[in-house]
PDB file of N, CA and C in Angstrom:
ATOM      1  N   UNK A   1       4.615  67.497  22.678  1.00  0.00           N
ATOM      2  CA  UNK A   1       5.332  68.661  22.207  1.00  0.00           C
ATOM      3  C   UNK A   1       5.957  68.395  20.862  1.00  0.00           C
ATOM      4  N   UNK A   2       6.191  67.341  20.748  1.00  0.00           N
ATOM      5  CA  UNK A   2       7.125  67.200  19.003  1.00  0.00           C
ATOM      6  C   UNK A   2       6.215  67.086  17.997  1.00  0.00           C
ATOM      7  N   UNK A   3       4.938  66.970  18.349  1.00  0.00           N
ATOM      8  CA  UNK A   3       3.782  66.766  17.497  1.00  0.00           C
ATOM      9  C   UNK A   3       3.508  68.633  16.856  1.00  0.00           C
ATOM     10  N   UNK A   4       3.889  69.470  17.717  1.00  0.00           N
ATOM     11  CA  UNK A   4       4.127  71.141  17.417  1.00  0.00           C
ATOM     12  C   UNK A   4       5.540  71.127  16.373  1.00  0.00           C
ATOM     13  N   UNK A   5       6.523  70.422  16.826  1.00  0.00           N
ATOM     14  CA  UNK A   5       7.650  70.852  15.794  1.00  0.00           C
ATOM     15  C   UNK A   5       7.425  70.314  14.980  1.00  0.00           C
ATOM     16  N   UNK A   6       6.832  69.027  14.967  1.00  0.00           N
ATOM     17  CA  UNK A   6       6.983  68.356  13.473  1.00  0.00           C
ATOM     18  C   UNK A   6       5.724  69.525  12.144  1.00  0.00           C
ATOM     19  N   UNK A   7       4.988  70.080  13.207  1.00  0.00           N
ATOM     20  CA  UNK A   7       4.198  70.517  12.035  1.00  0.00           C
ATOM     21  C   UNK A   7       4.685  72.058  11.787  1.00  0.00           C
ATOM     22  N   UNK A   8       6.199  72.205  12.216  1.00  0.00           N
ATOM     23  CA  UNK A   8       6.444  73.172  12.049  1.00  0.00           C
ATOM     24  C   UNK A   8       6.693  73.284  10.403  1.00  0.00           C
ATOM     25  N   UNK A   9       6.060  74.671   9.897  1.00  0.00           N
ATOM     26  CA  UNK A   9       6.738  74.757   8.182  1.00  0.00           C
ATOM     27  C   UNK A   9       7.869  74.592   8.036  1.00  0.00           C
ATOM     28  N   UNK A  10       8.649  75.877   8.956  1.00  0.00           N
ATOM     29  CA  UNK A  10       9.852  76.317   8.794  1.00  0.00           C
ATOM     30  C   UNK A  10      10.726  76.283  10.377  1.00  0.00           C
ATOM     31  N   UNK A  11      11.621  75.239  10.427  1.00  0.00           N
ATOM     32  CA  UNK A  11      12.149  75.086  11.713  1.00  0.00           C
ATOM     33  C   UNK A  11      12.788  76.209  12.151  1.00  0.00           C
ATOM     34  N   UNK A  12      13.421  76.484  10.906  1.00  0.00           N
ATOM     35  CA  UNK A  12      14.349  78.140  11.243  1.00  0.00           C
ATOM     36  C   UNK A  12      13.867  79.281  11.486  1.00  0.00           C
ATOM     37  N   UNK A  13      13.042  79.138  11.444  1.00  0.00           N
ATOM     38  CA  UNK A  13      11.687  81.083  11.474  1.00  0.00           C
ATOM     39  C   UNK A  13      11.013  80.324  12.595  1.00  0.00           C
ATOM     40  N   UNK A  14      10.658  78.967  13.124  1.00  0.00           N
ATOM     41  CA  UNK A  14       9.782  79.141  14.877  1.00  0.00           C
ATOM     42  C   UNK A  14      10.886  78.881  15.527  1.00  0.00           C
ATOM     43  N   UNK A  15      12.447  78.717  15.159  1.00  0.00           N
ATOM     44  CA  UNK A  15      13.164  78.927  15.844  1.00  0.00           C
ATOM     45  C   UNK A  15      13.626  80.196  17.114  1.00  0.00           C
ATOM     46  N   UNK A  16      14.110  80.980  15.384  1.00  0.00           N
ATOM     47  CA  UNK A  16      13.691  82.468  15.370  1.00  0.00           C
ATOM     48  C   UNK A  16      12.835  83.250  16.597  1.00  0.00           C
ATOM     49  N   UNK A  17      11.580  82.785  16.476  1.00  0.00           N
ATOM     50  CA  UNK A  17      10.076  83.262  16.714  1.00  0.00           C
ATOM     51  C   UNK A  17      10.739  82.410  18.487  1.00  0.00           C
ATOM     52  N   UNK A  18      11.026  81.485  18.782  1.00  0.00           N
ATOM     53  CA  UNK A  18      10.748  81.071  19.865  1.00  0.00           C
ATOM     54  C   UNK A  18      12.291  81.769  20.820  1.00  0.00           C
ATOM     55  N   UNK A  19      13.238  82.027  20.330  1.00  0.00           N
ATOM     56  CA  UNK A  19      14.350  83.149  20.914  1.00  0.00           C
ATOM     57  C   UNK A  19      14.159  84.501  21.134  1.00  0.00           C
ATOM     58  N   UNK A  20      13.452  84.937  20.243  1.00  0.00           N
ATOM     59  CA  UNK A  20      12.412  86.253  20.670  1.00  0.00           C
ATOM     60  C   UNK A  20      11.753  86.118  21.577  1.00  0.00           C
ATOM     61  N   UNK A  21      10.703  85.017  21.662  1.00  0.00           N
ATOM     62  CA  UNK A  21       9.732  84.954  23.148  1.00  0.00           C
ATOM     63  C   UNK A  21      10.507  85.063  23.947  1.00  0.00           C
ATOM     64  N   UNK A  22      11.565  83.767  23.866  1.00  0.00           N
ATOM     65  CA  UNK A  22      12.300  83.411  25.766  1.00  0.00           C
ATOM     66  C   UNK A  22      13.372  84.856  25.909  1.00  0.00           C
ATOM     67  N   UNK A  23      13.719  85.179  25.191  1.00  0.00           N
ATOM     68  CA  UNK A  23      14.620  86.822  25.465  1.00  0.00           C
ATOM     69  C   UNK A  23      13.373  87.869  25.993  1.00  0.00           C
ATOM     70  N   UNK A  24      12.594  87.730  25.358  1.00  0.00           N
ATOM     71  CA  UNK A  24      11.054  88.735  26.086  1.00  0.00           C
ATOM     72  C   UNK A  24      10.480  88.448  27.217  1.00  0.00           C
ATOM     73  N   UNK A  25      10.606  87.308  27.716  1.00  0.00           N
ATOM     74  CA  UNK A  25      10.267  86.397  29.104  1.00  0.00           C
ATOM     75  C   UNK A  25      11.300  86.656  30.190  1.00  0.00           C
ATOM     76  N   UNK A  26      12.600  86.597  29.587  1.00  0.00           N
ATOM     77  CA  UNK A  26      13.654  86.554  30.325  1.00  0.00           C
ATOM     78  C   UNK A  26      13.959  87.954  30.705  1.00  0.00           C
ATOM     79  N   UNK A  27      13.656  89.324  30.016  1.00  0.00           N
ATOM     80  CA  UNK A  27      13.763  90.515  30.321  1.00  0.00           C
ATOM     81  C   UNK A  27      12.708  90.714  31.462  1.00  0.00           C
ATOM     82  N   UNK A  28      12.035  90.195  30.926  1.00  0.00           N
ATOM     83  CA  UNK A  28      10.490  90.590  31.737  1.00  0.00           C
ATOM     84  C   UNK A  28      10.422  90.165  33.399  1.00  0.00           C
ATOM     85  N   UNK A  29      10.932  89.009  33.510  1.00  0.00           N
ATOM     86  CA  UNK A  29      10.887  88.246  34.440  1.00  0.00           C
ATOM     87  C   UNK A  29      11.960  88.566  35.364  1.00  0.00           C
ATOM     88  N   UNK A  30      13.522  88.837  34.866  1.00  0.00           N
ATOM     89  CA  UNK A  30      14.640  88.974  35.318  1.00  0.00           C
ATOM     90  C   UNK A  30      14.751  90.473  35.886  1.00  0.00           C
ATOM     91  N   UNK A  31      14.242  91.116  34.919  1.00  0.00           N
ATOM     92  CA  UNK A  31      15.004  92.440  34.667  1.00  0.00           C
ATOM     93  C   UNK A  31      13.560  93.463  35.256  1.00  0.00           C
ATOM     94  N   UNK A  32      12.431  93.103  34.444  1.00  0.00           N
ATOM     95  CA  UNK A  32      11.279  94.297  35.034  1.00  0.00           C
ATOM     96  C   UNK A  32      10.320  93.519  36.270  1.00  0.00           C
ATOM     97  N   UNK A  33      10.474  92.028  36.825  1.00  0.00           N
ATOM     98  CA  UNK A  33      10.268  91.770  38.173  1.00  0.00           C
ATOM     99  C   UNK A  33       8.410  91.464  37.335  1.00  0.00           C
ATOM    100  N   UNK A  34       8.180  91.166  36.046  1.00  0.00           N
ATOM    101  CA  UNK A  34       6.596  91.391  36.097  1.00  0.00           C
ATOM    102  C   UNK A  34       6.631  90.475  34.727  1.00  0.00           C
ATOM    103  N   UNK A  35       6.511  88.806  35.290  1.00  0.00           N
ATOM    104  CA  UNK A  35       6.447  87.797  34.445  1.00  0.00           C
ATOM    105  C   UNK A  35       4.897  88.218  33.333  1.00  0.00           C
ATOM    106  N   UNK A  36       4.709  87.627  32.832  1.00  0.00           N
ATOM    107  CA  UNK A  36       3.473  87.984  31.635  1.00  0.00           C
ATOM    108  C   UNK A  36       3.003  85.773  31.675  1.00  0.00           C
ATOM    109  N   UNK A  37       4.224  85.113  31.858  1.00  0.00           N
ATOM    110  CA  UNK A  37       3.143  83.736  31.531  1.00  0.00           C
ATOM    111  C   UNK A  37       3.762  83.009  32.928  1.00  0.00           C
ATOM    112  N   UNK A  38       3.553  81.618  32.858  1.00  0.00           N
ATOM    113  CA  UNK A  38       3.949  81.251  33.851  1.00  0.00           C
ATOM    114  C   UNK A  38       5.651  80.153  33.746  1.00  0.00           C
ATOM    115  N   UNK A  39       5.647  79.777  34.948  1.00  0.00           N
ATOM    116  CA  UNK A  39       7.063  79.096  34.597  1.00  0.00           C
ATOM    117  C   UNK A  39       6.628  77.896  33.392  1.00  0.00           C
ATOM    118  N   UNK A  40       5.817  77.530  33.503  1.00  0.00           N
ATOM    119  CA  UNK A  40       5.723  75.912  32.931  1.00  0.00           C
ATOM    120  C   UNK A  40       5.758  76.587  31.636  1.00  0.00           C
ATOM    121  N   UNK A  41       4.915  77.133  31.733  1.00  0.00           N
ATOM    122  CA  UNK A  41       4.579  77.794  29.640  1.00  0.00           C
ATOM    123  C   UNK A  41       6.123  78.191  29.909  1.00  0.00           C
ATOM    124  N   UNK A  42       6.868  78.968  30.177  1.00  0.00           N
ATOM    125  CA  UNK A  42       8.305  79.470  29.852  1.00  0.00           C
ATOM    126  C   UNK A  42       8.932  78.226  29.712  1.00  0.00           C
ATOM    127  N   UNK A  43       9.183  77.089  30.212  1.00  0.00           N
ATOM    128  CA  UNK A  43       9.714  75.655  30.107  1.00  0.00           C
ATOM    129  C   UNK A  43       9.404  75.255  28.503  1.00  0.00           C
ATOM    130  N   UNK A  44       8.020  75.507  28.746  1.00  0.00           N
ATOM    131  CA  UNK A  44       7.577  74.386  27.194  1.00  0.00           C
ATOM    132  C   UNK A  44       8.011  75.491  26.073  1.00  0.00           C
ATOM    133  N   UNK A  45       8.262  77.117  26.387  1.00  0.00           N
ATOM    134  CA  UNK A  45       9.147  77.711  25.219  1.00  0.00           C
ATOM    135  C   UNK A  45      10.592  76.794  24.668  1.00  0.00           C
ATOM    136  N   UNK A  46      11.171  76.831  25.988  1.00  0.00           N
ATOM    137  CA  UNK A  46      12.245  76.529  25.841  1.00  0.00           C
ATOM    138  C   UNK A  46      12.258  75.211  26.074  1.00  0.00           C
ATOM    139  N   UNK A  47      11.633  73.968  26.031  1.00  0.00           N
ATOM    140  CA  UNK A  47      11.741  72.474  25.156  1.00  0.00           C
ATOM    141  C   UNK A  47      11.779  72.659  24.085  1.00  0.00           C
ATOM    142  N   UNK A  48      10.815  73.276  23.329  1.00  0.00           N
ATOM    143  CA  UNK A  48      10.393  73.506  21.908  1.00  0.00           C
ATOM    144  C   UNK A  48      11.792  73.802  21.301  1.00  0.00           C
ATOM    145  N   UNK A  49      12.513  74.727  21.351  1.00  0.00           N
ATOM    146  CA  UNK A  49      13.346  75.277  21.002  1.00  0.00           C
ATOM    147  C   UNK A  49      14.835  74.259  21.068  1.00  0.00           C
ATOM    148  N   UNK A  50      14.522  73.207  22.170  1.00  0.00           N
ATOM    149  CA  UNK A  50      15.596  72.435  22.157  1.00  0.00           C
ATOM    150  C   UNK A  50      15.054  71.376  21.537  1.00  0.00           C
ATOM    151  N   UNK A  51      14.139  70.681  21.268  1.00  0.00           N
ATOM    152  CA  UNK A  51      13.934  70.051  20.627  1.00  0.00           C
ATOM    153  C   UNK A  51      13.757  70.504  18.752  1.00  0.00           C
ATOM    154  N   UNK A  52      14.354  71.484  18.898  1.00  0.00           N
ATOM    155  CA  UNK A  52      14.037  71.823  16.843  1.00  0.00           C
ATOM    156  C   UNK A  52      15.753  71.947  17.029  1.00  0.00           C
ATOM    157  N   UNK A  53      16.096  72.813  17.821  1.00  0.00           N
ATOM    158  CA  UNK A  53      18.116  72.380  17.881  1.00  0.00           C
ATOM    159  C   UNK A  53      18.727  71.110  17.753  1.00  0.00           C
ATOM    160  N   UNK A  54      17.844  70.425  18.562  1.00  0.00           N
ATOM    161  CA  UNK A  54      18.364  68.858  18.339  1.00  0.00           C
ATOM    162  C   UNK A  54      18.059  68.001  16.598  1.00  0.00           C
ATOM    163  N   UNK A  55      16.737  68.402  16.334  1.00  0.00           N
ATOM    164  CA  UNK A  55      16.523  67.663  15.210  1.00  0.00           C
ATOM    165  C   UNK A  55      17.777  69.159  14.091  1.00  0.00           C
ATOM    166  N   UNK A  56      17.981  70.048  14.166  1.00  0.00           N
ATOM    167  CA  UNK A  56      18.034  70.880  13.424  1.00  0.00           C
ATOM    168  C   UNK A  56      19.485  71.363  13.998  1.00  0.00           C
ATOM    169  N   UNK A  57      20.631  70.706  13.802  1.00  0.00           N
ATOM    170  CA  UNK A  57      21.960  71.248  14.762  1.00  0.00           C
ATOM    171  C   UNK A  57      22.504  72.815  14.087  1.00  0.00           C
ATOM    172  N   UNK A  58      22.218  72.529  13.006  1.00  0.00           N
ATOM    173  CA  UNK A  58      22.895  73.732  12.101  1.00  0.00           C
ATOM    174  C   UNK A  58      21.761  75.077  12.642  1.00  0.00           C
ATOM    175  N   UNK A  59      20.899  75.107  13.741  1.00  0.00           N
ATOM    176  CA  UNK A  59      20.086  76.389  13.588  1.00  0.00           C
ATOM    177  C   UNK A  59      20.255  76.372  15.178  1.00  0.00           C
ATOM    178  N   UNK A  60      21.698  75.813  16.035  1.00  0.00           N
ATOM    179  CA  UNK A  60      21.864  76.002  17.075  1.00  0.00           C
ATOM    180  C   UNK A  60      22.678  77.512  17.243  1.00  0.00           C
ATOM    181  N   UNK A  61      22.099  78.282  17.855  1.00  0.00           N
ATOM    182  CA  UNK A  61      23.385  79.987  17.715  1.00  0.00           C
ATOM    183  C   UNK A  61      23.852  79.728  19.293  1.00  0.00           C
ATOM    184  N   UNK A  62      23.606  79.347  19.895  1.00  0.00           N
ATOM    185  CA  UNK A  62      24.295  79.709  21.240  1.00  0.00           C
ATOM    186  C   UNK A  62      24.287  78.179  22.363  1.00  0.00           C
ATOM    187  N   UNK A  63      25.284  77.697  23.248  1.00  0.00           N
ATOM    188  CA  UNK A  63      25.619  76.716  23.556  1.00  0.00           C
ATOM    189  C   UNK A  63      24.013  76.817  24.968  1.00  0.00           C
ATOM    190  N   UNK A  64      23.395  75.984  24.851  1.00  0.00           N
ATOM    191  CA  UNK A  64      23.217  76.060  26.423  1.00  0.00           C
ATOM    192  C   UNK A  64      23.869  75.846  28.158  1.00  0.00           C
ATOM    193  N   UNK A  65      24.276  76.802  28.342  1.00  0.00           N
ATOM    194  CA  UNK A  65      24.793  76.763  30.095  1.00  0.00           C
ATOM    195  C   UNK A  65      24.656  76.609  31.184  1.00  0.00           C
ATOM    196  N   UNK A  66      23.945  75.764  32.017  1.00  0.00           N
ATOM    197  CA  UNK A  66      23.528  75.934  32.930  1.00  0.00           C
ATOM    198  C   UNK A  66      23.552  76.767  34.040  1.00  0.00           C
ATOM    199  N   UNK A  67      24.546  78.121  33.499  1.00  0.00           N
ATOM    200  CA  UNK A  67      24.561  78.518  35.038  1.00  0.00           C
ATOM    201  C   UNK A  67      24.825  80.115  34.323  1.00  0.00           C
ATOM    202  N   UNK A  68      24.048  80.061  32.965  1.00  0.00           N
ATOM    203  CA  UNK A  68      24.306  81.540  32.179  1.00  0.00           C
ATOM    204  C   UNK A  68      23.655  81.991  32.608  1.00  0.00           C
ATOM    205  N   UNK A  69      24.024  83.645  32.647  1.00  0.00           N
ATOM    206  CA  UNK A  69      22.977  84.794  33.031  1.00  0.00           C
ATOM    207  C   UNK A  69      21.938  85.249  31.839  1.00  0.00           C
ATOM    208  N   UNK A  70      21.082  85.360  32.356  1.00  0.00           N
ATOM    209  CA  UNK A  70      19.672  85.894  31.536  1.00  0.00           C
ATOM    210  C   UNK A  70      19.527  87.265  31.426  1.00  0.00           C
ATOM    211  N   UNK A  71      20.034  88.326  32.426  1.00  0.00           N
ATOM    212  CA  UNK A  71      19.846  89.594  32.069  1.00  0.00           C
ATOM    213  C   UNK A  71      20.451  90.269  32.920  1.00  0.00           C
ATOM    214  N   UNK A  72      20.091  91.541  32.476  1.00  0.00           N
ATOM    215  CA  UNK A  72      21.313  92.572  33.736  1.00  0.00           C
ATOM    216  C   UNK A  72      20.338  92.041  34.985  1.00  0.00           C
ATOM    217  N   UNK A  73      21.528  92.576  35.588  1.00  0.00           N
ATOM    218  CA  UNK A  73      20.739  93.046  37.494  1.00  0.00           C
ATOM    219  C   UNK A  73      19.944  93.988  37.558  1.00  0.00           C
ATOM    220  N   UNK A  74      18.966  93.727  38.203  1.00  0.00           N
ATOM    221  CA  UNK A  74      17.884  94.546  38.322  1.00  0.00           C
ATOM    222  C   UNK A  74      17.903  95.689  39.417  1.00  0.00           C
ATOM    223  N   UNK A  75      18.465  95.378  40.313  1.00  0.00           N
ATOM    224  CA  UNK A  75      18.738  96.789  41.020  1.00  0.00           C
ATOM    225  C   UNK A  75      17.880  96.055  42.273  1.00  0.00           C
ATOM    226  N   UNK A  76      17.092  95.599  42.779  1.00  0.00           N
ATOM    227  CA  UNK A  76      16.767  94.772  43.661  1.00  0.00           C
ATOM    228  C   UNK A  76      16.951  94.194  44.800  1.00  0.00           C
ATOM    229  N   UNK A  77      17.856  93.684  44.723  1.00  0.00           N
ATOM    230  CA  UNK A  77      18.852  93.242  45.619  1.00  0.00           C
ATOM    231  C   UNK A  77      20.161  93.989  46.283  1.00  0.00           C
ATOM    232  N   UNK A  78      20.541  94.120  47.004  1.00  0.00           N
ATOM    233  CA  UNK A  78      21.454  94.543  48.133  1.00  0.00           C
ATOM    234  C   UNK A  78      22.787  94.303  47.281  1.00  0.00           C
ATOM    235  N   UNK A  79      23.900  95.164  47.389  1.00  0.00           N
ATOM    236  CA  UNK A  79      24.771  94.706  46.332  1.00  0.00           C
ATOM    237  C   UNK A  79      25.767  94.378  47.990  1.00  0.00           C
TER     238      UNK A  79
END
């Protein structure tokens, strides 16, 4: 996988590009119940993305949480 960031041009634009995917994954998955890839590909979004944060601290926007919410409630579940 670092063999993808390193040949990244611009760390800040597949940054960019890779917070768009996982917010489009995370709607999709959370919110409309109808994933489009699978978990592992959603994982290796989001390595990628921590691994260009790590080499790249200044293009970190948001802390990672372990226990943050990804999207509204879907209506799904029994309240």
């Amino acid at each position: 996988m670092g063999s993808l960031v390193a040949m990244a041009d611009d760390p800040a634009k597949r940054a960019e590009e890779l917070r768009e995917l996982i917010a489009r994954h995370n709607r999709r998955y959370f919110e409309l119940d109808d994933p489009e890839i699978t978990d592992a590909e959603y994982d290796e979004l989001v390595r990628e993305l921590a691994i260009i944060e790590e080499a790249h601290p200044e293009l970190v926007t948001e802390p990672r949480l372990p226990g943050r919410s990804v999207g509204r409630p879907s209506g799904f579940l029994p309240r």
